[in-house]
Every structure is written in structure tokens, then in C-alpha cells.
PDB file of N, CA and C in Angstrom:
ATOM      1  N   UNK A   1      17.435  24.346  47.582  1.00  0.00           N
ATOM      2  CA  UNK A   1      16.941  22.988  47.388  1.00  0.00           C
ATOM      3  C   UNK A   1      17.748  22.050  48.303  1.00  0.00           C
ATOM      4  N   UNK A   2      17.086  21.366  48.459  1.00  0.00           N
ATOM      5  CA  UNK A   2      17.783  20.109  49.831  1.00  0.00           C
ATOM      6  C   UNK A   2      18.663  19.318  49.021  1.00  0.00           C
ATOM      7  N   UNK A   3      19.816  18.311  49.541  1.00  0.00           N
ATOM      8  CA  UNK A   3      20.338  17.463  48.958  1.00  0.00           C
ATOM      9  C   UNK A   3      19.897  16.080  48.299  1.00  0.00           C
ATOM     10  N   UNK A   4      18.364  15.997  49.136  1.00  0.00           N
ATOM     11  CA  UNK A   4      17.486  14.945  48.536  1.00  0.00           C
ATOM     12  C   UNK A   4      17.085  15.368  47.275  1.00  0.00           C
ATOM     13  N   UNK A   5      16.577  16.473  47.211  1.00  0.00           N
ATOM     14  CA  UNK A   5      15.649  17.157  46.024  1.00  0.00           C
ATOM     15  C   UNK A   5      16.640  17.053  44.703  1.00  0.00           C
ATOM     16  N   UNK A   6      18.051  17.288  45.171  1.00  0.00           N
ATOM     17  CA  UNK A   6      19.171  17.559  43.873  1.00  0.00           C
ATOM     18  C   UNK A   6      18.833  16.048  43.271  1.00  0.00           C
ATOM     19  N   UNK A   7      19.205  15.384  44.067  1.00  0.00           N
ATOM     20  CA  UNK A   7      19.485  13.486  43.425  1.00  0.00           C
ATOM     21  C   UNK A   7      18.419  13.168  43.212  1.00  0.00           C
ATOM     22  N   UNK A   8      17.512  13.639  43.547  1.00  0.00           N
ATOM     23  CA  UNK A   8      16.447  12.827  43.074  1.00  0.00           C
ATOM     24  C   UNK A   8      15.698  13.763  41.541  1.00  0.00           C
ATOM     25  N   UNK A   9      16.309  14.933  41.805  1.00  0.00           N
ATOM     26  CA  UNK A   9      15.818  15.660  40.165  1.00  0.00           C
ATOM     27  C   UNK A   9      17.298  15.116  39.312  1.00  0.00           C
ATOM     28  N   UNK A  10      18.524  15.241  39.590  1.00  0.00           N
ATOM     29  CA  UNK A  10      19.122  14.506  38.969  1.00  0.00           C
ATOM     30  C   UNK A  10      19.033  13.162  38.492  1.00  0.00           C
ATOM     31  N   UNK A  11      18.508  12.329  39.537  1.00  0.00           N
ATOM     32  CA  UNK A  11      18.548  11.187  38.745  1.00  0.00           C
ATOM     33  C   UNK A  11      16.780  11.197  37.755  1.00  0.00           C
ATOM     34  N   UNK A  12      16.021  11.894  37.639  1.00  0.00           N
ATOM     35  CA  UNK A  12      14.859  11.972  36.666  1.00  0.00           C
ATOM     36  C   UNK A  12      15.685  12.571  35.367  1.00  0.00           C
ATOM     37  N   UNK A  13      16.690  13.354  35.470  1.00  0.00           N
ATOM     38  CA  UNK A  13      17.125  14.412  34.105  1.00  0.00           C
ATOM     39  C   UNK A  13      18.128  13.329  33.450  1.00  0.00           C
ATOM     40  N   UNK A  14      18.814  11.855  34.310  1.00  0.00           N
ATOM     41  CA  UNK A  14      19.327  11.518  33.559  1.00  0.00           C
ATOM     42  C   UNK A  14      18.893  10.384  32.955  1.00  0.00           C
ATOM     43  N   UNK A  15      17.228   9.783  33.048  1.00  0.00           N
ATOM     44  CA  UNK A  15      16.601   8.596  32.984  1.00  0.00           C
ATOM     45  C   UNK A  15      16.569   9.599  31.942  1.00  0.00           C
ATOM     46  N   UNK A  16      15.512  10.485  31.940  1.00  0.00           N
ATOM     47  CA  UNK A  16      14.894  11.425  30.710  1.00  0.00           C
ATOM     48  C   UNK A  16      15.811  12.051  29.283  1.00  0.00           C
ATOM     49  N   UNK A  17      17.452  12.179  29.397  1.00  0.00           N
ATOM     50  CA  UNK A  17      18.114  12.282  29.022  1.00  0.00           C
ATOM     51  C   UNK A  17      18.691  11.044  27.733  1.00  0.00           C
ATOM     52  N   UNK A  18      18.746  10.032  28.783  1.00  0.00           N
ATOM     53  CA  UNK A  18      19.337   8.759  28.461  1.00  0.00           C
ATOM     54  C   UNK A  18      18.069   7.950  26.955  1.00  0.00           C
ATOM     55  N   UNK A  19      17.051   8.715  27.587  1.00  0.00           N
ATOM     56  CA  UNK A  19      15.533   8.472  26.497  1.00  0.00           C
ATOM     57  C   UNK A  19      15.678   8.520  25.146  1.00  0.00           C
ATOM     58  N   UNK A  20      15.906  10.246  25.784  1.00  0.00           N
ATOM     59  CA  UNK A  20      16.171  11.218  24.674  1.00  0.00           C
ATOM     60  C   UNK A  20      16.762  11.189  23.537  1.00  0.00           C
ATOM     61  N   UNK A  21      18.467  10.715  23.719  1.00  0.00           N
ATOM     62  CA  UNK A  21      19.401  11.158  23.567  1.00  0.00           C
ATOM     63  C   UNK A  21      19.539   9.955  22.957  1.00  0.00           C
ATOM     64  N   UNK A  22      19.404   8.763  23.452  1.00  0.00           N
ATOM     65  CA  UNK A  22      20.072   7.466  22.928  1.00  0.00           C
ATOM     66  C   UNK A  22      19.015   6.581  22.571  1.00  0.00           C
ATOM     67  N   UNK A  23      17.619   6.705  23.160  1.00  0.00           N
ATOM     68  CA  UNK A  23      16.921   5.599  22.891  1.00  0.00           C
ATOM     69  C   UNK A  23      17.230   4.380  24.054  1.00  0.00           C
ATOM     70  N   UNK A  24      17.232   4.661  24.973  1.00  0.00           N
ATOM     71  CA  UNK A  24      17.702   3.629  26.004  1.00  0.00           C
ATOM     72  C   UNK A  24      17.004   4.028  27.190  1.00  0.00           C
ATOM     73  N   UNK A  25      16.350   2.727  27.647  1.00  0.00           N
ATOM     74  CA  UNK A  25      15.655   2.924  29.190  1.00  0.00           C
ATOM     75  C   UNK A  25      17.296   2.820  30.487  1.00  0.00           C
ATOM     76  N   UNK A  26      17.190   3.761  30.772  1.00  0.00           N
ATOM     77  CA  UNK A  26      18.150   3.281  31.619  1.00  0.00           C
ATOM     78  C   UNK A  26      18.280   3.464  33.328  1.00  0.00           C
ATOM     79  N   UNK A  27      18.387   2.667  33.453  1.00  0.00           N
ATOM     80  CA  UNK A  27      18.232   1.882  35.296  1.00  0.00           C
ATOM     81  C   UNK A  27      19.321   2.517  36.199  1.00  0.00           C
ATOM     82  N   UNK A  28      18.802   3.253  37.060  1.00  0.00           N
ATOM     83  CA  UNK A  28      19.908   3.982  38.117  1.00  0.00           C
ATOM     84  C   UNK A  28      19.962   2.856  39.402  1.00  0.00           C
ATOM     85  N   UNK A  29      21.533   3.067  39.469  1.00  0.00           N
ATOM     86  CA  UNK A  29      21.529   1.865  40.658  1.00  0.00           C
ATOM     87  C   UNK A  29      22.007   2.562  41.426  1.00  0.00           C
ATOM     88  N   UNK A  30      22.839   3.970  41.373  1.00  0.00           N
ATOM     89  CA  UNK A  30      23.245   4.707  42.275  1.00  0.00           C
ATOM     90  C   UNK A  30      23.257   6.404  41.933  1.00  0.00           C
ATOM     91  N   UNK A  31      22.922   7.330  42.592  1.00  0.00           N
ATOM     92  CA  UNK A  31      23.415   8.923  42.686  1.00  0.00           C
ATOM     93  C   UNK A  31      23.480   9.297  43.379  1.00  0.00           C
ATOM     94  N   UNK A  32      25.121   9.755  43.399  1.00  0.00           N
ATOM     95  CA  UNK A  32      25.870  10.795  44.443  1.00  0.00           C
ATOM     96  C   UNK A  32      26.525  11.907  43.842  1.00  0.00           C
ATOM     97  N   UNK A  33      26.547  13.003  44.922  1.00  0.00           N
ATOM     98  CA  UNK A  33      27.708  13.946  44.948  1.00  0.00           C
ATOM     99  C   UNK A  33      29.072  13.613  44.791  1.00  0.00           C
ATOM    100  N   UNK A  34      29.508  14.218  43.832  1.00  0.00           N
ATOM    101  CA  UNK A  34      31.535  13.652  43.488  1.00  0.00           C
ATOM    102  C   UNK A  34      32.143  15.703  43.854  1.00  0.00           C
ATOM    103  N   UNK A  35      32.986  15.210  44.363  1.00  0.00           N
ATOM    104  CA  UNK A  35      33.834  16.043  45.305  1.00  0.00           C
ATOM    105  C   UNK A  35      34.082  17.761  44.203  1.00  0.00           C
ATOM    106  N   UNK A  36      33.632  17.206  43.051  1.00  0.00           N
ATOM    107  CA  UNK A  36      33.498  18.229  42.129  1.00  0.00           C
ATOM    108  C   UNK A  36      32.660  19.238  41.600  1.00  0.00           C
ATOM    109  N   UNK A  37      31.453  18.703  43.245  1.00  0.00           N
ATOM    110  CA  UNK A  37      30.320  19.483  43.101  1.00  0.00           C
ATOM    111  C   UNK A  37      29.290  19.135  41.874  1.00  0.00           C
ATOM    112  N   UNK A  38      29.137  18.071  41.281  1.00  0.00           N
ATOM    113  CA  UNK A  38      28.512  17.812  40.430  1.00  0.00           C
ATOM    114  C   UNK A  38      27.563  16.508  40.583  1.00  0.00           C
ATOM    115  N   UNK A  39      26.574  16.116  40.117  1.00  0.00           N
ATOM    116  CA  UNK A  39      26.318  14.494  40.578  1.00  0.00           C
ATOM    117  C   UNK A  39      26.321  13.427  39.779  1.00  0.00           C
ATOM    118  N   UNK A  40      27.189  12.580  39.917  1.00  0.00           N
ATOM    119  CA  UNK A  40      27.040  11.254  38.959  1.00  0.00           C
ATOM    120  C   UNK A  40      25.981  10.328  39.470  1.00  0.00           C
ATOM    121  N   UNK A  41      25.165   9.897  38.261  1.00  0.00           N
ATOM    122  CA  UNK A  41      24.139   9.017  38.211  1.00  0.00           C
ATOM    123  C   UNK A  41      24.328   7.693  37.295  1.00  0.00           C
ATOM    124  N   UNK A  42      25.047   6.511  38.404  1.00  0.00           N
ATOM    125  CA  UNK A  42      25.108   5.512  37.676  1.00  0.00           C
ATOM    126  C   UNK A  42      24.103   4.353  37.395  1.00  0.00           C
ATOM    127  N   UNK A  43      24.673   3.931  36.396  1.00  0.00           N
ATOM    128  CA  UNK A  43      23.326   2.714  36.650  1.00  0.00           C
ATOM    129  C   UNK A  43      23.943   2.229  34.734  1.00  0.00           C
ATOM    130  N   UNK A  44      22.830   1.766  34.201  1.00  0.00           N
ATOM    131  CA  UNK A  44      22.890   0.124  33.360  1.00  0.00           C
ATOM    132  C   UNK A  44      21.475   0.906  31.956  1.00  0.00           C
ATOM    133  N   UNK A  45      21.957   0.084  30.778  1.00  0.00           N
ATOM    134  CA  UNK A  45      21.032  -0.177  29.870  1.00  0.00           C
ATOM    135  C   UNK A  45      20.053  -1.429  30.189  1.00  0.00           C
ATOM    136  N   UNK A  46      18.893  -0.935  30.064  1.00  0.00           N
ATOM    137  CA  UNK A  46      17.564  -2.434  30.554  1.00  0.00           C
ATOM    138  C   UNK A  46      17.947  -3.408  29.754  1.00  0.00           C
ATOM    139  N   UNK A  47      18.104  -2.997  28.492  1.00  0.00           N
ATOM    140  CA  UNK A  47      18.322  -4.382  27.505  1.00  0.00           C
ATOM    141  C   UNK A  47      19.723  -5.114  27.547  1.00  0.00           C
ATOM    142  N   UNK A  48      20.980  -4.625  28.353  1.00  0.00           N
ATOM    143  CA  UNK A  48      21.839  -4.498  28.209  1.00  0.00           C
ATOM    144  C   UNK A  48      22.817  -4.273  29.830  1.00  0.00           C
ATOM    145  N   UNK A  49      22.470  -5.234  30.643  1.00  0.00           N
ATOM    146  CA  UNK A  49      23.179  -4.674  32.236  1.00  0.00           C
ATOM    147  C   UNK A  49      24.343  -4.745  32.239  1.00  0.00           C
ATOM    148  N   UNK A  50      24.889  -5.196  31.611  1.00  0.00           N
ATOM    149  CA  UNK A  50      26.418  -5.331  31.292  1.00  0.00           C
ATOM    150  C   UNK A  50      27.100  -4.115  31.403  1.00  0.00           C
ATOM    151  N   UNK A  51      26.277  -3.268  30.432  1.00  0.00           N
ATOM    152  CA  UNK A  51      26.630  -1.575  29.877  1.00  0.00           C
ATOM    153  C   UNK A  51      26.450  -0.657  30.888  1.00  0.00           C
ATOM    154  N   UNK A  52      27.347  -0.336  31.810  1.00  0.00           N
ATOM    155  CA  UNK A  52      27.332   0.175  32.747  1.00  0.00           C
ATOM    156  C   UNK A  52      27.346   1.446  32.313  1.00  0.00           C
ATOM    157  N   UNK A  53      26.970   2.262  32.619  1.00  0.00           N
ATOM    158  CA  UNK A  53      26.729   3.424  32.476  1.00  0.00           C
ATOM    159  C   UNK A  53      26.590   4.910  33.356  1.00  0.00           C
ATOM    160  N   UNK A  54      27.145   5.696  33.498  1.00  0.00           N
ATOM    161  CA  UNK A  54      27.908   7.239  34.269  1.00  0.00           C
ATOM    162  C   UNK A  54      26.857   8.366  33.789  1.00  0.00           C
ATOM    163  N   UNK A  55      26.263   9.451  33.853  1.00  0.00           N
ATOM    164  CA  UNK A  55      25.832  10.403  33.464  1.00  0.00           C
ATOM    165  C   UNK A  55      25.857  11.182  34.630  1.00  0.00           C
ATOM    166  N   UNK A  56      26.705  12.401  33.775  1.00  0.00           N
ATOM    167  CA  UNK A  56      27.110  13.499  34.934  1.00  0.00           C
ATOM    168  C   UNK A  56      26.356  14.447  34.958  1.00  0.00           C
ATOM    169  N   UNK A  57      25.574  15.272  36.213  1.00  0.00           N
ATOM    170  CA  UNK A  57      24.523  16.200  35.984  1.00  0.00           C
ATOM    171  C   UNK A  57      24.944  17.699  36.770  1.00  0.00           C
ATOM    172  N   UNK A  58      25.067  18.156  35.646  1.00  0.00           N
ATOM    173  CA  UNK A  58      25.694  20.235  37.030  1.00  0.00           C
ATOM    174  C   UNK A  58      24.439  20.542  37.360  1.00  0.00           C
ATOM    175  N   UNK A  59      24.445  20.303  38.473  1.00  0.00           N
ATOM    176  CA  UNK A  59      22.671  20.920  39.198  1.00  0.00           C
ATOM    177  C   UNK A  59      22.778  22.382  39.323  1.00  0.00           C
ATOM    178  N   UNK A  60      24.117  22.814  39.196  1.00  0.00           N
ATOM    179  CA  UNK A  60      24.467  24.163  39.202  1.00  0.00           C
ATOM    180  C   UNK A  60      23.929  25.150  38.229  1.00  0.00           C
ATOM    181  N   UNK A  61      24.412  24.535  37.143  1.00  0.00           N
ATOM    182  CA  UNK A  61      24.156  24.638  35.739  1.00  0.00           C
ATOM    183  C   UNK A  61      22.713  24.503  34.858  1.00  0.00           C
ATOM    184  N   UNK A  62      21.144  24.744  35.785  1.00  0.00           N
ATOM    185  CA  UNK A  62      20.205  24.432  35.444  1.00  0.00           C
ATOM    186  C   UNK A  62      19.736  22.684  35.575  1.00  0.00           C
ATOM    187  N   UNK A  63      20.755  21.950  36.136  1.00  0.00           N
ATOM    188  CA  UNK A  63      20.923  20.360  35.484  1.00  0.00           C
ATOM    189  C   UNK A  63      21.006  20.013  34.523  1.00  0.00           C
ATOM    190  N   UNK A  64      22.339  20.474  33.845  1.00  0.00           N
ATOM    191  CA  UNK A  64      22.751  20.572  32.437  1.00  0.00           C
ATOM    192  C   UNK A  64      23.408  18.537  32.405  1.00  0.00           C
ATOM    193  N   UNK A  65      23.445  18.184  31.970  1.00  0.00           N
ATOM    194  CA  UNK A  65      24.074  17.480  31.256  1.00  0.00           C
ATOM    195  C   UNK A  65      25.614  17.201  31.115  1.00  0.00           C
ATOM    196  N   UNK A  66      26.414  16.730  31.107  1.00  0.00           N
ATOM    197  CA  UNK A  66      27.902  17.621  31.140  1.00  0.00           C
ATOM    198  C   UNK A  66      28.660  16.591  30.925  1.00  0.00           C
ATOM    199  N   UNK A  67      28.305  15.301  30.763  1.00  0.00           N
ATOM    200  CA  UNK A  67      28.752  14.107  30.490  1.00  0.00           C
ATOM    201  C   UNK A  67      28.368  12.613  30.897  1.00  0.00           C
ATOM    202  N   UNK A  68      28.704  11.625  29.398  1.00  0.00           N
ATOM    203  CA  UNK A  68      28.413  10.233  29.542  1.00  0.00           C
ATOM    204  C   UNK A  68      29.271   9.522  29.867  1.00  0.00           C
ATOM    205  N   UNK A  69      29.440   8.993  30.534  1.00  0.00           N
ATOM    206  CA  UNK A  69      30.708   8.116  30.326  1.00  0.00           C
ATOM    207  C   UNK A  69      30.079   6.166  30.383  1.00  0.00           C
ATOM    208  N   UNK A  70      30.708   5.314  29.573  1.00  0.00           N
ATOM    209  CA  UNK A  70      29.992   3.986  29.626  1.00  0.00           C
ATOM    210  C   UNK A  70      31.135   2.793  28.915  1.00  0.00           C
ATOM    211  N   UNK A  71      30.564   1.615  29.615  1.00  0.00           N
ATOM    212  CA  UNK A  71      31.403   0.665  29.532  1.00  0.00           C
ATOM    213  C   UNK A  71      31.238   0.599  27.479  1.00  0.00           C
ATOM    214  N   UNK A  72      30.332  -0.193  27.002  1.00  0.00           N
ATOM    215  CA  UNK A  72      30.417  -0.345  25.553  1.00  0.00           C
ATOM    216  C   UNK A  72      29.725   0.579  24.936  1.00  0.00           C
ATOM    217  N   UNK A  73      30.219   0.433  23.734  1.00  0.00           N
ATOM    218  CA  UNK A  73      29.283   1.325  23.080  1.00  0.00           C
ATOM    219  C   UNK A  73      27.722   2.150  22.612  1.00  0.00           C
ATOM    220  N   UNK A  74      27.920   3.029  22.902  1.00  0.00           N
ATOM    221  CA  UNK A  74      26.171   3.242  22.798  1.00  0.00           C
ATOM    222  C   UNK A  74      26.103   3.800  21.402  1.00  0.00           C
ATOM    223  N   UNK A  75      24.888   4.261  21.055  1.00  0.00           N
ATOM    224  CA  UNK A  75      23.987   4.080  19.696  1.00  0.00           C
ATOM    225  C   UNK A  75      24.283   6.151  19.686  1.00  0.00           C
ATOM    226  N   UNK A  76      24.547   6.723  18.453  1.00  0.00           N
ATOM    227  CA  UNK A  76      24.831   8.021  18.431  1.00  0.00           C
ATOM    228  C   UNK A  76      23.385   8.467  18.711  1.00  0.00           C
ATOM    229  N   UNK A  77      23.860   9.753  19.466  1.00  0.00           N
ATOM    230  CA  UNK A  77      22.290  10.455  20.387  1.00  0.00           C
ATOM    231  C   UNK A  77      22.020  10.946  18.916  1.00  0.00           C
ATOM    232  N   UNK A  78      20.238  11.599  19.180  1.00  0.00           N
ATOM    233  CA  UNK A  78      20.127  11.578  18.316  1.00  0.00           C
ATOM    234  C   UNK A  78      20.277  12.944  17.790  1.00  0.00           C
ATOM    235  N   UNK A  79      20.109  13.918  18.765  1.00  0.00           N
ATOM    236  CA  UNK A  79      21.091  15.266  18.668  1.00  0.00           C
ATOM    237  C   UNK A  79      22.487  15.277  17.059  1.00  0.00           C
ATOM    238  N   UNK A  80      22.813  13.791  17.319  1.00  0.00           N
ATOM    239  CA  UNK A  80      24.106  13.939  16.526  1.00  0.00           C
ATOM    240  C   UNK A  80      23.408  13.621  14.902  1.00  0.00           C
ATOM    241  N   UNK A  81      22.736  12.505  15.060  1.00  0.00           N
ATOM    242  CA  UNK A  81      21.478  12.073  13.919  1.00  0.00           C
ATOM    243  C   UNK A  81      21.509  12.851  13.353  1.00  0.00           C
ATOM    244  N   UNK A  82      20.654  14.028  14.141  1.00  0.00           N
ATOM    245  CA  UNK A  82      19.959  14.897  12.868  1.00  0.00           C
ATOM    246  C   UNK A  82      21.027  16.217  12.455  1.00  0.00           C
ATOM    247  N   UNK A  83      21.916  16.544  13.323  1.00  0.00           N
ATOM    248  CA  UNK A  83      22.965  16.980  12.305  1.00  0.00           C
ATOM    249  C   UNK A  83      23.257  16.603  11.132  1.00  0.00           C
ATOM    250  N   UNK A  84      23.813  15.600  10.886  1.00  0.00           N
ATOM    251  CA  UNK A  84      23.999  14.605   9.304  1.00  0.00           C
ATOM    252  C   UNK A  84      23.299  15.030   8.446  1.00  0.00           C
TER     253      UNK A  84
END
């Protein structure tokens, strides 16, 4: 797969993710390669631009998921929900 094809399926797995997971439309303002071989996809909550927001994607890894990282708090995914 080309390096276009990675970022640009990365950044769909982490809009689709961010859906999913939290209930949040969320706005990519940037995705790149980090030296760790992995791609961070940054960008913002729509309701919320303040909330900057990181989602790390292993394209290696199927485009697993592998971490959030974000300025305030977000709403528990709902993965965690329905554990409870």
C-alpha cells in the first residue's frame, strides 16, 4: 500500500473510531507518520475545538487502534459502558 493510501485509511479508522467509541464527530486537521512507525491523526471535537485530540493508528497491526490521547476530558467509550 502507498503512503497516501495508509493516511488516508488511517485517518477514515480514526473519524469512524472516534464515532464509535465516544460519540464524537471528530475533525482531522492533520495525519502523519511518527518515527515509531505508527500514524497519529490529529484533529478536534466538532462541538468542542478546544479538545484537541491525538488518535494513534498501527497500520501494521490491521489499523488497530493503539491509542487516544486529548486535551479535556472525553465521555467513557462505549466499549467501557457496556462492561458495567
Amino acid at each position: 500500500m502507498k503512503e497516501q493510501e495508509i493516511l488516508d485509511t488511517s485517518e477514515q479508522v480514526a473519524i469512524k473510531y472516534m464515532k464509535r467509541e465516544y460519540g464524537l464527530d471528530f475533525v482531522v486537521k492533520s495525519v502523519e507518520f511518527t518515527p515509531m512507525g505508527v500514524v497519529d491523526v490529529d484533529g478536534y471535537d466538532k462541538a468542542d475545538k478546544e479538545n484537541e485530540i491525538t488518535v494513534t493508528i498501527n497500520q501494521g497491526d490491521n489499523y488497530d487502534v493503539s491509542g487516544v490521547g486529548y486535551m479535556k476530558d472525553l465521555p467513557n467509550p462505549k466499549t467501557l459502558k457496556e462492561a458495567d
